[in-house]
N, C-alpha and C. Protein backbone atom coordinates (compact mmCIF):
# COMPACT_ATOMS: atom_id res chain seq x y z
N UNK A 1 142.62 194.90 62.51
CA UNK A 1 142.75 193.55 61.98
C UNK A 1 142.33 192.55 63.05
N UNK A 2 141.83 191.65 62.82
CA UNK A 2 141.30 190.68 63.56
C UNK A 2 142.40 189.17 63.14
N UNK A 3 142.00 188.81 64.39
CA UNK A 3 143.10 187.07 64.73
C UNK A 3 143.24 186.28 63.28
N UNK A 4 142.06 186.05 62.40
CA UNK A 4 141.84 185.55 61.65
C UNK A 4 142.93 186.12 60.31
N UNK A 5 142.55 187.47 59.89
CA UNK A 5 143.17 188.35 59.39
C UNK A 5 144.89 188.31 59.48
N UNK A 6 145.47 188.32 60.38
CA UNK A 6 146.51 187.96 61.01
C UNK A 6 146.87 186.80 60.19
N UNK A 7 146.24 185.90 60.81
CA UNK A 7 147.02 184.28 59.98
C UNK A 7 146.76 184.21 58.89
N UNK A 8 145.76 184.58 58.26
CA UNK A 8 145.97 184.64 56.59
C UNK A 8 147.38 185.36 55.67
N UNK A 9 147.38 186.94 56.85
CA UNK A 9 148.50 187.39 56.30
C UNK A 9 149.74 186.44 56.42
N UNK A 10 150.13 186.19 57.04
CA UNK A 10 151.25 185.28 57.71
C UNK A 10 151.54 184.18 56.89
N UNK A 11 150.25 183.42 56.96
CA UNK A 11 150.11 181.96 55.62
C UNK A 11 150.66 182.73 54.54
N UNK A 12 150.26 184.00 53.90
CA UNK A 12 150.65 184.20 52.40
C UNK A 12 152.39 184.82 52.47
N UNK A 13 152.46 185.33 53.72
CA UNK A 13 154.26 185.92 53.88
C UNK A 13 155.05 184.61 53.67
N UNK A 14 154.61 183.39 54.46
CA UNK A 14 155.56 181.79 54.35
C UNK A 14 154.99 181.77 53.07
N UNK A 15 153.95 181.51 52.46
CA UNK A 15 153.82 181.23 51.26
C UNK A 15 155.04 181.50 50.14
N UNK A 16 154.86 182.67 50.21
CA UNK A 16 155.55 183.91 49.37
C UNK A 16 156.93 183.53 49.62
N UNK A 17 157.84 183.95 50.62
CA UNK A 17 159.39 183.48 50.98
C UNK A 17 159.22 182.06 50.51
N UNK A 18 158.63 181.19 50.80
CA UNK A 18 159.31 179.78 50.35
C UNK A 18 159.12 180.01 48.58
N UNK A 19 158.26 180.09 48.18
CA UNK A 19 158.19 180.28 46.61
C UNK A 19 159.35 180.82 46.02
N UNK A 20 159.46 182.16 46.55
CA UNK A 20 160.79 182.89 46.06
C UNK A 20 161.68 182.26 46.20
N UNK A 21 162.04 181.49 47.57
CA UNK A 21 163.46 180.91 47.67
C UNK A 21 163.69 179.50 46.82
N UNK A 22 162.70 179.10 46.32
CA UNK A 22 162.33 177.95 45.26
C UNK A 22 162.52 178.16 44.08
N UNK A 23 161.59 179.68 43.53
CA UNK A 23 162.85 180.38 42.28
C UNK A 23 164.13 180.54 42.49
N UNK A 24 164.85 180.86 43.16
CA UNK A 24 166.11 181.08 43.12
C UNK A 24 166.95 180.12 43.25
N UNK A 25 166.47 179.21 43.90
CA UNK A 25 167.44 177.76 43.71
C UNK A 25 167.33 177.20 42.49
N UNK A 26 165.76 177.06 41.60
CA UNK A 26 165.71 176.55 40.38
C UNK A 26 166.87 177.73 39.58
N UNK A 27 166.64 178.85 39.87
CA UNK A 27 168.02 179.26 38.49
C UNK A 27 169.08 179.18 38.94
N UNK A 28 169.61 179.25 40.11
CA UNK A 28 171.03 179.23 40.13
C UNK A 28 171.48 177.46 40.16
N UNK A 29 171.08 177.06 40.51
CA UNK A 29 171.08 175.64 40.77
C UNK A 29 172.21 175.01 39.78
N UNK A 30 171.57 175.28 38.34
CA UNK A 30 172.32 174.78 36.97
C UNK A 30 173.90 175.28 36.88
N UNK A 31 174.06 176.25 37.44
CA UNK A 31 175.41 176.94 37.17
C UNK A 31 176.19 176.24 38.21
N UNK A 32 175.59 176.31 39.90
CA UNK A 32 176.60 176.19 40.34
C UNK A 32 177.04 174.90 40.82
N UNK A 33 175.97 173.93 40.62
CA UNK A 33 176.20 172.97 40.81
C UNK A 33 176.80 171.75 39.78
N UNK A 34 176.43 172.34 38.40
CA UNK A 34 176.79 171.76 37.18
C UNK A 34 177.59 172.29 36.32
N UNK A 35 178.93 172.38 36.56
CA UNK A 35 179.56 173.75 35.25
C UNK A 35 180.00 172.73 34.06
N UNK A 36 179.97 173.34 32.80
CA UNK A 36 179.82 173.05 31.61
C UNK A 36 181.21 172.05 31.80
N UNK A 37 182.06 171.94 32.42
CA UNK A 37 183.46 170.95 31.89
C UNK A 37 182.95 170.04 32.68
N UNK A 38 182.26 169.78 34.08
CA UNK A 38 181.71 168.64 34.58
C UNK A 38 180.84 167.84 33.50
N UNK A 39 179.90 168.37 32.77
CA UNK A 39 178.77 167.95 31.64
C UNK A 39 179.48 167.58 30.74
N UNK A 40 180.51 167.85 30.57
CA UNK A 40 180.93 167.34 28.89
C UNK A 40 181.96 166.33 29.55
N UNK A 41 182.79 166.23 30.70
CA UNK A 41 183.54 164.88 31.30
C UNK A 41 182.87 163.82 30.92
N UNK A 42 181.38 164.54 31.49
CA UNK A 42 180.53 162.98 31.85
C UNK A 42 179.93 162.47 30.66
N UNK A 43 179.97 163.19 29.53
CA UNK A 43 178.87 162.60 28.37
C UNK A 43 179.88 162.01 27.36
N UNK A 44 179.12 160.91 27.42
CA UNK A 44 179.58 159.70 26.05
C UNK A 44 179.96 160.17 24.60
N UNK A 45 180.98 159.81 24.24
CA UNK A 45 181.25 159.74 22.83
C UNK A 45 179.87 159.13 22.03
N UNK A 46 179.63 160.37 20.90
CA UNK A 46 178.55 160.26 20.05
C UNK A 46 178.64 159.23 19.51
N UNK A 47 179.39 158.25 18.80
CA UNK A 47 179.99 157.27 18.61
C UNK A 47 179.26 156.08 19.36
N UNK A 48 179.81 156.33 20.66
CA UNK A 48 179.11 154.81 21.69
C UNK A 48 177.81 155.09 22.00
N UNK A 49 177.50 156.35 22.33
CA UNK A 49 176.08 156.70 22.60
C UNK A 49 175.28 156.07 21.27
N UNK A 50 175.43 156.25 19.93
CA UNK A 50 174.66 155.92 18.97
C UNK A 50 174.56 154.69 18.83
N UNK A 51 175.80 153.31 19.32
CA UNK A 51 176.28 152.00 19.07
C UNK A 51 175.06 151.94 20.54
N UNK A 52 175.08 152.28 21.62
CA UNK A 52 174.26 152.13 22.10
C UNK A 52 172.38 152.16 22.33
N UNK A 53 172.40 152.99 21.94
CA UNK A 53 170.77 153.10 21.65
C UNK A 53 170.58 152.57 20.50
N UNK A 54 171.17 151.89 19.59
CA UNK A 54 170.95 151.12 18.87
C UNK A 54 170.30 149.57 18.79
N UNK A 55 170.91 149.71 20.01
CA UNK A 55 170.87 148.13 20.45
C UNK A 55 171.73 146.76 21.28
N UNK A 56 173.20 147.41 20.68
CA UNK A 56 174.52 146.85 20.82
C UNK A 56 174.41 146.48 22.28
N UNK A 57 174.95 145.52 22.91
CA UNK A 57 175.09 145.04 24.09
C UNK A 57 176.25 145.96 24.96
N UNK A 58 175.89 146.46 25.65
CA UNK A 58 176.84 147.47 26.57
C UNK A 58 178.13 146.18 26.61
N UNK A 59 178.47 145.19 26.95
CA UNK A 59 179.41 144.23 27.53
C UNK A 59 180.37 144.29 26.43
N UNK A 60 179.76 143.61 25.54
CA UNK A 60 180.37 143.57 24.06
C UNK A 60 180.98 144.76 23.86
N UNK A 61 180.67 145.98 23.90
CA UNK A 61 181.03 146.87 23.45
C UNK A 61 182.15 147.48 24.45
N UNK A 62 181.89 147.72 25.56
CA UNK A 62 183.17 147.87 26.64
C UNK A 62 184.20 146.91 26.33
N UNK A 63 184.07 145.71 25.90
CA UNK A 63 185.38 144.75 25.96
C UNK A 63 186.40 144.79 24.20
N UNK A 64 185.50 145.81 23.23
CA UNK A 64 185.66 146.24 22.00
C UNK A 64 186.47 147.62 22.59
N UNK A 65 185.89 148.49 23.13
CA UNK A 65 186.62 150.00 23.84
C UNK A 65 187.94 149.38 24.26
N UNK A 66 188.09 148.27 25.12
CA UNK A 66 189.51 148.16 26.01
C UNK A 66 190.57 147.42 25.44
N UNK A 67 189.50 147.20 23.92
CA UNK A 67 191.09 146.01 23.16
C UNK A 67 191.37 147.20 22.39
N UNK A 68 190.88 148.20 22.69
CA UNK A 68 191.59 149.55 20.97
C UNK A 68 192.19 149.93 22.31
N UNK A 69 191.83 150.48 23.29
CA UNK A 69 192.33 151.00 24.40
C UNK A 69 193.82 150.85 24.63
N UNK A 70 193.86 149.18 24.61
CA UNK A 70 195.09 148.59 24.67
C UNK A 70 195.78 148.31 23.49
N UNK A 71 195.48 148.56 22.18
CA UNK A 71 196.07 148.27 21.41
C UNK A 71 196.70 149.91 20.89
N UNK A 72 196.48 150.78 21.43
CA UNK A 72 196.72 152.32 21.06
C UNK A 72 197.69 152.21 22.12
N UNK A 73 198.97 153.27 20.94
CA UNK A 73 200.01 153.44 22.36
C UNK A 73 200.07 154.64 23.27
N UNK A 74 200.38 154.37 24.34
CA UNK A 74 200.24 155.17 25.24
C UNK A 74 201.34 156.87 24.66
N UNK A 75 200.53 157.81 25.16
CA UNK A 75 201.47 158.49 25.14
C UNK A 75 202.73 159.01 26.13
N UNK A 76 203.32 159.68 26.05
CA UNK A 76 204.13 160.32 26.87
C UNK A 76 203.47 160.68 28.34
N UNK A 77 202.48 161.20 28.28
CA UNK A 77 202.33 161.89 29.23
C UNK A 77 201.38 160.38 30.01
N UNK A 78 200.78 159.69 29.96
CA UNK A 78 200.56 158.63 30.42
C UNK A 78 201.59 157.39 30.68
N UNK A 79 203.26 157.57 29.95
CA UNK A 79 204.17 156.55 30.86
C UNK A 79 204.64 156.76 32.25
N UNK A 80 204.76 155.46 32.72
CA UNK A 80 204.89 155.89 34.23
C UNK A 80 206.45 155.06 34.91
N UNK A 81 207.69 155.70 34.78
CA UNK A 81 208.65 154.83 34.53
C UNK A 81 208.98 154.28 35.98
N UNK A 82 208.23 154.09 37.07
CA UNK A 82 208.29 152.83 38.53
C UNK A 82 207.63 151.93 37.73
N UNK A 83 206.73 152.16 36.92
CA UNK A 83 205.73 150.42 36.28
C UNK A 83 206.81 149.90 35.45
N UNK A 84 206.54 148.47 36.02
CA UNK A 84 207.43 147.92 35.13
C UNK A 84 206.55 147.10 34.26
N UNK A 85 206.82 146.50 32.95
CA UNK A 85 205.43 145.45 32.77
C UNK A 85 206.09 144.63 32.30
């Protein structure tokens, strides 16, 4: 093998390891960084999502969420008997 020969091989070995290690982060990636109860915490009620892409003014609509918010009674497991109000 000649010098030349050499670094070609070499270029395609880094080639090769970084590729592979690029597949393997693309599949595991989704699992371990994203598990299914994090994804569904974070996603909007179908409800506001639809009032939203509709058109509806995000403002308007948050200050509509916090008067039902507040007008729904709390349950049990959300009283907190040091608050006084």
């Amino acid at each position: 093998m000649t010098v030349a020969a050499i670094t070609v091989v070499t270029w395609i070995a880094v080639v090769s390891g970084l590729s592979l290690v690029g597949f393997i982060l693309i599949l595991v990636a989704p699992w371990r960084w994203l598990s299914s109860a994090e994804v569904e915490s974070r996603r909007l009620d179908q409800d506001i999502e639809t009032r939203l892409l509709l058109g509806e003014d995000p403002d308007e609509l948050a200050q509509e969420l916090d008067a039902q918010a507040a007008a729904r009674p709390s349950s049990v497991a959300e009283l907190h008997p040091d608050e006084s109000d």
